[in-house]
PDB file of N, CA and C in Angstrom:
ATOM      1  N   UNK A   1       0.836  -1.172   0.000  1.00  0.00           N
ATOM      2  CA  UNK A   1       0.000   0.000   0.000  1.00  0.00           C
ATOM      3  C   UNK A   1       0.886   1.243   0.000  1.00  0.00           C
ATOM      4  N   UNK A   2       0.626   2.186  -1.082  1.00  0.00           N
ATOM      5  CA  UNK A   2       1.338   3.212  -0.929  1.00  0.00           C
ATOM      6  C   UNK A   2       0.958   4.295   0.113  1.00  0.00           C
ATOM      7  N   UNK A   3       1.360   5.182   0.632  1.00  0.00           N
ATOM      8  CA  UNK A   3       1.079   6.017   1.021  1.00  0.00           C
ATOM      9  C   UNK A   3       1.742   7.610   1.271  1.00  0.00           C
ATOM     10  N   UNK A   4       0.943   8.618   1.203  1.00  0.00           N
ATOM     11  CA  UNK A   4       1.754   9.642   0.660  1.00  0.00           C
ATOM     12  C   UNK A   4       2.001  10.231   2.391  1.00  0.00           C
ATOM     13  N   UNK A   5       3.742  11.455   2.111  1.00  0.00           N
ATOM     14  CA  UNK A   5       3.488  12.111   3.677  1.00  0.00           C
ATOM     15  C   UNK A   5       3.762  13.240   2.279  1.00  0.00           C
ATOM     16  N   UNK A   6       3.712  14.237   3.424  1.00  0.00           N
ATOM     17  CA  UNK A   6       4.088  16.029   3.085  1.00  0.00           C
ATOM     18  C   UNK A   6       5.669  15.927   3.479  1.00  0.00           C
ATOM     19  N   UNK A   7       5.715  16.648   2.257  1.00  0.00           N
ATOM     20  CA  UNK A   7       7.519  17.150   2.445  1.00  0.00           C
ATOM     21  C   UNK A   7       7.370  18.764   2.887  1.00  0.00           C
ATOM     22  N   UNK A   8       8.255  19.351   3.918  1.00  0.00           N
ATOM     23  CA  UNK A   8       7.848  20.722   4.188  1.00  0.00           C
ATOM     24  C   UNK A   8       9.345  21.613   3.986  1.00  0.00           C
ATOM     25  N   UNK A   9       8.844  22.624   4.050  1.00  0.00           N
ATOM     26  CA  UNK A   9      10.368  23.262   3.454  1.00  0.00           C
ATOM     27  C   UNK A   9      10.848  24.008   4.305  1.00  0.00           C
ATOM     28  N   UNK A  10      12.080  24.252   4.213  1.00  0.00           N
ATOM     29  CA  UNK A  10      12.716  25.534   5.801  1.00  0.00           C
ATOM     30  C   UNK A  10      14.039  26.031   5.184  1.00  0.00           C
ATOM     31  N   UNK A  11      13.942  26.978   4.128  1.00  0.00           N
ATOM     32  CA  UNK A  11      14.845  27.572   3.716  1.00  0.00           C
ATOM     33  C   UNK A  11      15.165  26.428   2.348  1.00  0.00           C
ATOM     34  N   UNK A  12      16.939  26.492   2.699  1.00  0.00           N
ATOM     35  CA  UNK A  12      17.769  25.108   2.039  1.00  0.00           C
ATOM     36  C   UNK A  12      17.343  24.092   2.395  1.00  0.00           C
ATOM     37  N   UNK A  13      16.600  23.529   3.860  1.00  0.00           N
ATOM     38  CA  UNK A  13      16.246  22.109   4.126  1.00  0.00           C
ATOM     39  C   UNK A  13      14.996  21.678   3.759  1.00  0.00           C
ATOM     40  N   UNK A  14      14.366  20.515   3.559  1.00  0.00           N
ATOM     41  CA  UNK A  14      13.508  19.929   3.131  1.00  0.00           C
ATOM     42  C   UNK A  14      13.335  18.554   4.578  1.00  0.00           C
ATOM     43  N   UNK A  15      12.025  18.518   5.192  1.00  0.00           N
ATOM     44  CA  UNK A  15      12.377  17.395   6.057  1.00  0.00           C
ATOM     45  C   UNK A  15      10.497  16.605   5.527  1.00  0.00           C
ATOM     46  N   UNK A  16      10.254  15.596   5.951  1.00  0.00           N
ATOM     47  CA  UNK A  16       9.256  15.330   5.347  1.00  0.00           C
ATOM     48  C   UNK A  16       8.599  14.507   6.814  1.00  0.00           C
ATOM     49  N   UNK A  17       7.066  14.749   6.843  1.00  0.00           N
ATOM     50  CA  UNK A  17       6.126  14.318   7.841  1.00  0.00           C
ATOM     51  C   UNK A  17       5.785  12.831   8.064  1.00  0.00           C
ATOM     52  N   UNK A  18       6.266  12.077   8.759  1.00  0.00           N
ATOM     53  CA  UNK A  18       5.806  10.543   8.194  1.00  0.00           C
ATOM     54  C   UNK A  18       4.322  10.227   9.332  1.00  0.00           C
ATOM     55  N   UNK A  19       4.318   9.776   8.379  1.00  0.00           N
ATOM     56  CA  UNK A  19       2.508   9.332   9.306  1.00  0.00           C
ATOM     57  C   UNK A  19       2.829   8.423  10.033  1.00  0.00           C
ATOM     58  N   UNK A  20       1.830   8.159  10.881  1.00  0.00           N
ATOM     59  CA  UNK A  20       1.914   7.078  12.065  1.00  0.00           C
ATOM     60  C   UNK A  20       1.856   6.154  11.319  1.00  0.00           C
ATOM     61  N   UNK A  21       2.559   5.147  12.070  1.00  0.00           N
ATOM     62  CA  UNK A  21       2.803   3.695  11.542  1.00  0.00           C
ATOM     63  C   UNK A  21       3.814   3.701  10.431  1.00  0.00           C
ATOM     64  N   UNK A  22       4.986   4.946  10.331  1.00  0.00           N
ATOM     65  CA  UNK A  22       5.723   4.908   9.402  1.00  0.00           C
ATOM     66  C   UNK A  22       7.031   5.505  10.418  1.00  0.00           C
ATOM     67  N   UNK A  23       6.789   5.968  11.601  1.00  0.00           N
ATOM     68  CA  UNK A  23       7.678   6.636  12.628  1.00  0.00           C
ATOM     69  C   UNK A  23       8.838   5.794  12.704  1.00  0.00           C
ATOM     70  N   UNK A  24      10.149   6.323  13.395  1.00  0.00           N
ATOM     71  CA  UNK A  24      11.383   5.430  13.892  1.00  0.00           C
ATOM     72  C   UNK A  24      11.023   5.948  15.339  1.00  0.00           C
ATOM     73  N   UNK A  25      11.668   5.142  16.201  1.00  0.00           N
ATOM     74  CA  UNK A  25      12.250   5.151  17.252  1.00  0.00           C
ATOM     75  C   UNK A  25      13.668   5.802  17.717  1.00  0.00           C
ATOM     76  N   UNK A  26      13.992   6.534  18.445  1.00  0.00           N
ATOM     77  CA  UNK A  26      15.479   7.502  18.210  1.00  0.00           C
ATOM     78  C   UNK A  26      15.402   8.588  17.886  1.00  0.00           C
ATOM     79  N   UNK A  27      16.530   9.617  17.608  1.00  0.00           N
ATOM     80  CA  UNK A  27      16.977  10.086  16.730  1.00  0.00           C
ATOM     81  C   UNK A  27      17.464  10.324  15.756  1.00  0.00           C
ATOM     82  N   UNK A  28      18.290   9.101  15.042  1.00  0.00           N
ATOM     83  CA  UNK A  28      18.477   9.802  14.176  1.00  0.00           C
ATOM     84  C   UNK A  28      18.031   8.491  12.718  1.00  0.00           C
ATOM     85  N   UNK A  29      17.836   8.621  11.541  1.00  0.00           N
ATOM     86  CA  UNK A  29      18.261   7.446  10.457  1.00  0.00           C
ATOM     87  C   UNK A  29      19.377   8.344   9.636  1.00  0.00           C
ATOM     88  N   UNK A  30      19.332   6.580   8.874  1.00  0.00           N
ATOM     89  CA  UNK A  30      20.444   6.409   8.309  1.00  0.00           C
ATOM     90  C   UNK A  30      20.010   6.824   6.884  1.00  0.00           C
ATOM     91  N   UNK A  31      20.613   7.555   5.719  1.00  0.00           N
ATOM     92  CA  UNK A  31      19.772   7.481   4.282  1.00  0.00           C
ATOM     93  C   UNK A  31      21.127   7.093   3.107  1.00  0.00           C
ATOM     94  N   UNK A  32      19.895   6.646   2.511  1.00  0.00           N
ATOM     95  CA  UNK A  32      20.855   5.716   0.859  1.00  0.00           C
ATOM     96  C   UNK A  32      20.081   6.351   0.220  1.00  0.00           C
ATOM     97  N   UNK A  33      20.478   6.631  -1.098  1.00  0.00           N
ATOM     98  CA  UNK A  33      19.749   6.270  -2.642  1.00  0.00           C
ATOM     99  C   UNK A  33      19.771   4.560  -3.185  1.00  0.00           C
ATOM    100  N   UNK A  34      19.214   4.655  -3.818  1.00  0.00           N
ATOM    101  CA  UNK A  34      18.574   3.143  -4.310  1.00  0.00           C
ATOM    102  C   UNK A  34      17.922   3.626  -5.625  1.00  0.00           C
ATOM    103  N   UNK A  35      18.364   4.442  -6.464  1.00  0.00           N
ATOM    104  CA  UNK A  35      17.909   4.474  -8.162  1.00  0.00           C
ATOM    105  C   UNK A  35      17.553   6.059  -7.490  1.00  0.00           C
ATOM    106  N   UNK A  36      16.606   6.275  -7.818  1.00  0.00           N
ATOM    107  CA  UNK A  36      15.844   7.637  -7.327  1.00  0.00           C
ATOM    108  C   UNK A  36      14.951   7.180  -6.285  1.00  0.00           C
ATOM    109  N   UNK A  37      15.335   6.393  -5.461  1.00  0.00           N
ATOM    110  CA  UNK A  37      14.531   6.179  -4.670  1.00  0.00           C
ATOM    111  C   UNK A  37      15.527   6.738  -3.108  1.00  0.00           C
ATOM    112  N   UNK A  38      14.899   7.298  -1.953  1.00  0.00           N
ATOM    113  CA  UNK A  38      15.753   7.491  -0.977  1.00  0.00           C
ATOM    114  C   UNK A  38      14.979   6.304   0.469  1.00  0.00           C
ATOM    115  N   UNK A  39      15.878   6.055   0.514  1.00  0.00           N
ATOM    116  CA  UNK A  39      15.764   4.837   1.881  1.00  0.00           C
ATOM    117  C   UNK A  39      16.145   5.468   2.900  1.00  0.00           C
ATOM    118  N   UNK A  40      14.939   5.270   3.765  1.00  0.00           N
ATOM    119  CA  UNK A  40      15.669   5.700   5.554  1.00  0.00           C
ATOM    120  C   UNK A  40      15.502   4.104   6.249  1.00  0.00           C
ATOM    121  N   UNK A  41      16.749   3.977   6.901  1.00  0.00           N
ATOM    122  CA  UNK A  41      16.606   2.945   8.204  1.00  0.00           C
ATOM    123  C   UNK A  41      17.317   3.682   9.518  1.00  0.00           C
ATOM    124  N   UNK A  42      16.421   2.216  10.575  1.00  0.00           N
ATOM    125  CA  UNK A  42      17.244   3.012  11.866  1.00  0.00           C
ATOM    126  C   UNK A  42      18.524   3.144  11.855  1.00  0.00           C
ATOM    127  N   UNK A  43      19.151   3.954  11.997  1.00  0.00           N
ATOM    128  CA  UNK A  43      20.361   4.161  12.581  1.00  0.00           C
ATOM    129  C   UNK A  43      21.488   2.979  13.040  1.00  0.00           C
ATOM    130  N   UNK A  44      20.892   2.874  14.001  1.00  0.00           N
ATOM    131  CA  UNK A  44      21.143   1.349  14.583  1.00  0.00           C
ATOM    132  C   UNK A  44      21.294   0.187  13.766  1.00  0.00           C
ATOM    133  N   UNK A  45      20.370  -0.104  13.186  1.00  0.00           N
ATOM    134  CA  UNK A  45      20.025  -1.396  11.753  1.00  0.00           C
ATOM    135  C   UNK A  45      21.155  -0.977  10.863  1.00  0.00           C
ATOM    136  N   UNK A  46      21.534  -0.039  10.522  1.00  0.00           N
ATOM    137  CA  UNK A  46      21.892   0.471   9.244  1.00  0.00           C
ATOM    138  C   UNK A  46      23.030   0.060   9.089  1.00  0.00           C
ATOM    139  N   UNK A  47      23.866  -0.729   8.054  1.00  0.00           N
ATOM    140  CA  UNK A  47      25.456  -0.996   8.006  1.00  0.00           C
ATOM    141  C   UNK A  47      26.061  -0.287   7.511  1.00  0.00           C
ATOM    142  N   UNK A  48      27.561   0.138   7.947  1.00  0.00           N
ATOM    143  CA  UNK A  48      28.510   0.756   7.199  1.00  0.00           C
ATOM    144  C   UNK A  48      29.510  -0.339   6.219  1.00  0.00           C
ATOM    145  N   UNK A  49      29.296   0.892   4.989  1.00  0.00           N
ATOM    146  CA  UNK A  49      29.432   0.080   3.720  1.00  0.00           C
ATOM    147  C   UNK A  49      31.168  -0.430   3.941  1.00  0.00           C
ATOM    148  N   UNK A  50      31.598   0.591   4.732  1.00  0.00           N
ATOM    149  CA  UNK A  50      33.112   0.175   5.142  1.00  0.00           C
ATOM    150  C   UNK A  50      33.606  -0.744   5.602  1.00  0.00           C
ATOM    151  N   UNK A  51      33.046  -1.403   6.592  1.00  0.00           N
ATOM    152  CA  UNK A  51      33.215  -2.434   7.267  1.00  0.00           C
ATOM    153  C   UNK A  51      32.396  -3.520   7.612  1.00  0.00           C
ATOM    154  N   UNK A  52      31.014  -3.606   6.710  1.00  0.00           N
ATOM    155  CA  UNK A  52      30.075  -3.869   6.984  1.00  0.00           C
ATOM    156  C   UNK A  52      29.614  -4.306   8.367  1.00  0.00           C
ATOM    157  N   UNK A  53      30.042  -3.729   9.438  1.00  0.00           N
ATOM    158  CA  UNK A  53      29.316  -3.692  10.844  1.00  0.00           C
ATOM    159  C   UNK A  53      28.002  -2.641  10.719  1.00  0.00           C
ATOM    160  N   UNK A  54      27.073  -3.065  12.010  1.00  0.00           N
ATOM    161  CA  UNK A  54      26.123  -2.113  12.229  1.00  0.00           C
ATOM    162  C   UNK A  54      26.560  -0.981  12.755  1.00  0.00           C
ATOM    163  N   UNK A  55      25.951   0.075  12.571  1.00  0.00           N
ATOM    164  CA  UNK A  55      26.070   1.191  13.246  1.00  0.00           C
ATOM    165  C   UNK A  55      25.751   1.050  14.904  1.00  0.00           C
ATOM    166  N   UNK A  56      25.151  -0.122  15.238  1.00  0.00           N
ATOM    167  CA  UNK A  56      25.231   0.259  16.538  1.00  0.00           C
ATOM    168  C   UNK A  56      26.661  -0.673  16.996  1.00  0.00           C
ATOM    169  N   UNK A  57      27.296  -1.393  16.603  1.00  0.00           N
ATOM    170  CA  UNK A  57      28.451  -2.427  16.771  1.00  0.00           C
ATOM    171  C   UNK A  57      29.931  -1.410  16.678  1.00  0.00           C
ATOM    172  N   UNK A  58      29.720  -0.866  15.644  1.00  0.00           N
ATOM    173  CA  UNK A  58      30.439   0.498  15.327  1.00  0.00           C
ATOM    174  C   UNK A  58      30.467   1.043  16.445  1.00  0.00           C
ATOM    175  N   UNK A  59      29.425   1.614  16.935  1.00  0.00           N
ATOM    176  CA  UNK A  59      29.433   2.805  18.064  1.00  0.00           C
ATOM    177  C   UNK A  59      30.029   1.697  19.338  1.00  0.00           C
ATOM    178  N   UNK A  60      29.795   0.655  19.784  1.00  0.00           N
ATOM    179  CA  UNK A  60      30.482  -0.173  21.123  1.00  0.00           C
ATOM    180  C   UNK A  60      31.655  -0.182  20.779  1.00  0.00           C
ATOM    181  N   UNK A  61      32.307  -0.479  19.338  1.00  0.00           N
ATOM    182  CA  UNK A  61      33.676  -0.078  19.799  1.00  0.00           C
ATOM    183  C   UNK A  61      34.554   0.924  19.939  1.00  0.00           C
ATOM    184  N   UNK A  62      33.154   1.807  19.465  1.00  0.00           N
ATOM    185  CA  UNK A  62      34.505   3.203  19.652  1.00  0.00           C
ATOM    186  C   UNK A  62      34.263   3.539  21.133  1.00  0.00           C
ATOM    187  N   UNK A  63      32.912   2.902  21.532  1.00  0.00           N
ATOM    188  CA  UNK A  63      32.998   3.641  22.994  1.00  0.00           C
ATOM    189  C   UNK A  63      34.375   2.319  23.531  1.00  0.00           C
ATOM    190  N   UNK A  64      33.922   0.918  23.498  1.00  0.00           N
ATOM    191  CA  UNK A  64      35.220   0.249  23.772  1.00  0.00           C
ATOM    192  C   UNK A  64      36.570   0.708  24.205  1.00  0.00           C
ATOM    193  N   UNK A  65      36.774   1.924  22.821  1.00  0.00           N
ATOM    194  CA  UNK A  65      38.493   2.166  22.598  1.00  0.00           C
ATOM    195  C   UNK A  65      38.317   3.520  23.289  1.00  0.00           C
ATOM    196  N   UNK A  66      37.266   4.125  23.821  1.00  0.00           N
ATOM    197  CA  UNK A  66      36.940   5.719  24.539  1.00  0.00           C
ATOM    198  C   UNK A  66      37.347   5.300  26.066  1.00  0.00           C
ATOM    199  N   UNK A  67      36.368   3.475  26.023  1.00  0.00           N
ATOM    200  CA  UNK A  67      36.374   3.706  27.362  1.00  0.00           C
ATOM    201  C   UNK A  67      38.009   3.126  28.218  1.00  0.00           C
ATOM    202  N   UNK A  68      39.009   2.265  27.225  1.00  0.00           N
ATOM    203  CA  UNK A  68      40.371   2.077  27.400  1.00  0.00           C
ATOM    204  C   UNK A  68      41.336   2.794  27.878  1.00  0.00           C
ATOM    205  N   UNK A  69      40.178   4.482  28.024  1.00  0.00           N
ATOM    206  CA  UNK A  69      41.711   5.645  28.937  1.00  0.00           C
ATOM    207  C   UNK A  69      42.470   6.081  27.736  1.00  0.00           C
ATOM    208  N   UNK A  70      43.285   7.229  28.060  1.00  0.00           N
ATOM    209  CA  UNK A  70      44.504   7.266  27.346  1.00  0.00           C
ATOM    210  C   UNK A  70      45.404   6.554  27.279  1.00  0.00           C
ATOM    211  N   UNK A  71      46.023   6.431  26.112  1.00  0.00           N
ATOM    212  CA  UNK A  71      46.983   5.660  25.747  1.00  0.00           C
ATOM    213  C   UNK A  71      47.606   6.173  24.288  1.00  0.00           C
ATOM    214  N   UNK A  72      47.590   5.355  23.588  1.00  0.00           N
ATOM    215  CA  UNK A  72      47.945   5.493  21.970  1.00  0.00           C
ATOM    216  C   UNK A  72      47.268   6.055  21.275  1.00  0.00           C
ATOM    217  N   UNK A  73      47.623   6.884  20.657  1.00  0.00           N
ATOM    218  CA  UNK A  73      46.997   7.376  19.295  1.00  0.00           C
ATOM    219  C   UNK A  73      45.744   6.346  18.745  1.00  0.00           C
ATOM    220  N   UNK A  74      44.838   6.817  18.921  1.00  0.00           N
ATOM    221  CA  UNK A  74      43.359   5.754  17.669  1.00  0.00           C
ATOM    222  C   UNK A  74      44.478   5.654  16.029  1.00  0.00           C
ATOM    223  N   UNK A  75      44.723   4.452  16.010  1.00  0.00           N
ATOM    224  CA  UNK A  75      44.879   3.688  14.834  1.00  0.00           C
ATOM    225  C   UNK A  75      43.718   3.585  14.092  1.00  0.00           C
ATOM    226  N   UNK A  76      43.189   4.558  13.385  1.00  0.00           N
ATOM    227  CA  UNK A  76      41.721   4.111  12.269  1.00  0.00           C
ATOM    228  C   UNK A  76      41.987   2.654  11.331  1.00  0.00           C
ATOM    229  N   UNK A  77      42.901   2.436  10.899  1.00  0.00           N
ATOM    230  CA  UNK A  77      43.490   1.213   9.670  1.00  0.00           C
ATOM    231  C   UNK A  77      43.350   0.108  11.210  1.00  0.00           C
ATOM    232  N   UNK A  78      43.688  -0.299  11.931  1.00  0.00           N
ATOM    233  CA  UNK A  78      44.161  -0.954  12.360  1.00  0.00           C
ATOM    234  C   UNK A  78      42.524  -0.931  13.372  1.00  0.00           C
ATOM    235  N   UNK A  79      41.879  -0.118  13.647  1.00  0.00           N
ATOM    236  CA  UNK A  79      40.281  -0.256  14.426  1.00  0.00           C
ATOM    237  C   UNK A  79      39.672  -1.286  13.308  1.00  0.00           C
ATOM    238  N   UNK A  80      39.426  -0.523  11.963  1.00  0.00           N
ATOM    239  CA  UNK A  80      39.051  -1.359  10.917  1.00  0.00           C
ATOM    240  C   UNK A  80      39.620  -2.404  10.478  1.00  0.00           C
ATOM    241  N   UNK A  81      40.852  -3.174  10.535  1.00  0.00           N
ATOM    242  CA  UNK A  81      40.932  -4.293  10.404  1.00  0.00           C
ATOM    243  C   UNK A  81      40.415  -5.307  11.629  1.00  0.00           C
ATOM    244  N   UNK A  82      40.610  -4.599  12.994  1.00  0.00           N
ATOM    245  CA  UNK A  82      40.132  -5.885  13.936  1.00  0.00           C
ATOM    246  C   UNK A  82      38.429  -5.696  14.239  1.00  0.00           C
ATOM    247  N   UNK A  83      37.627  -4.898  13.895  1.00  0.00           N
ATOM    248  CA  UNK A  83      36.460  -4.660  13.125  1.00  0.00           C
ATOM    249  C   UNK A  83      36.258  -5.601  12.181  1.00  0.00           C
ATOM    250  N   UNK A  84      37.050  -5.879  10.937  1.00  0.00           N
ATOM    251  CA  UNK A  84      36.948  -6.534   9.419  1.00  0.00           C
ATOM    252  C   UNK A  84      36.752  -7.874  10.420  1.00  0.00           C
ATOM    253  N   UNK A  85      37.906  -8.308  11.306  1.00  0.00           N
ATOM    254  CA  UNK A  85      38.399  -9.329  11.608  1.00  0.00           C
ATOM    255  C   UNK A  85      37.351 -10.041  12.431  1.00  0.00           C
ATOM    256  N   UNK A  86      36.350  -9.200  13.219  1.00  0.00           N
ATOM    257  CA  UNK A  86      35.534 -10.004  14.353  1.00  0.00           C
ATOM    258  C   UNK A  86      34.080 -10.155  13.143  1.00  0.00           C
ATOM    259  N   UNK A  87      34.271  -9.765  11.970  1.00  0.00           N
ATOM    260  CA  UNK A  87      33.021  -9.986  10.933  1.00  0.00           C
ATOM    261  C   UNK A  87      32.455 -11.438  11.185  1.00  0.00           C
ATOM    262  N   UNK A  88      31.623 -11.990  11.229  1.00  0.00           N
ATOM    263  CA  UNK A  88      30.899 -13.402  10.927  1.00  0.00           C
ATOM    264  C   UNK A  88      31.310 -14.161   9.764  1.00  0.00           C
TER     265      UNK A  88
END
């Protein structure tokens, strides 16, 4: 079943009304294109195309390596390989 919302305007931004039973939970989604089509998912659900982890798996390890104290420099190459590495 299709169903239409209102897109509303605020200057440069454009945000659009979703009807009940179309709401997220949270703050924030995630958006793709898909042809001309735009996809929202939760946040959470949503994978990064980088590493294919979830965004919420993502966020435990950076809090993980936040919550480790100071120490070393964040290695980004080296987060993302043991990221790549704990993949399924």
């Amino acid at each position: 079943m299709n169903v239409m919302a209102r897109i509303v305007r605020s200057g440069e931004s454009q945000s659009v009304e979703l009807p009940e039973g179309y709401r997220f939970d949270g703050d924030e989604v995630f958006l793709r294109r898909d042809g001309n089509r735009v996809v929202l998912e939760t946040a959470e659900d949503a994978l990064d195309p980088d590493t294919g982890l979830s965004i919420a798996r993502l966020r435990e390890l950076i809090q993980e390596g936040l919550d480790s104290g100071p120490g070393e420099p964040w290695d980004l190459e080296a987060t993302l390989r043991e990221a790549r590495r704990r993949l399924p």
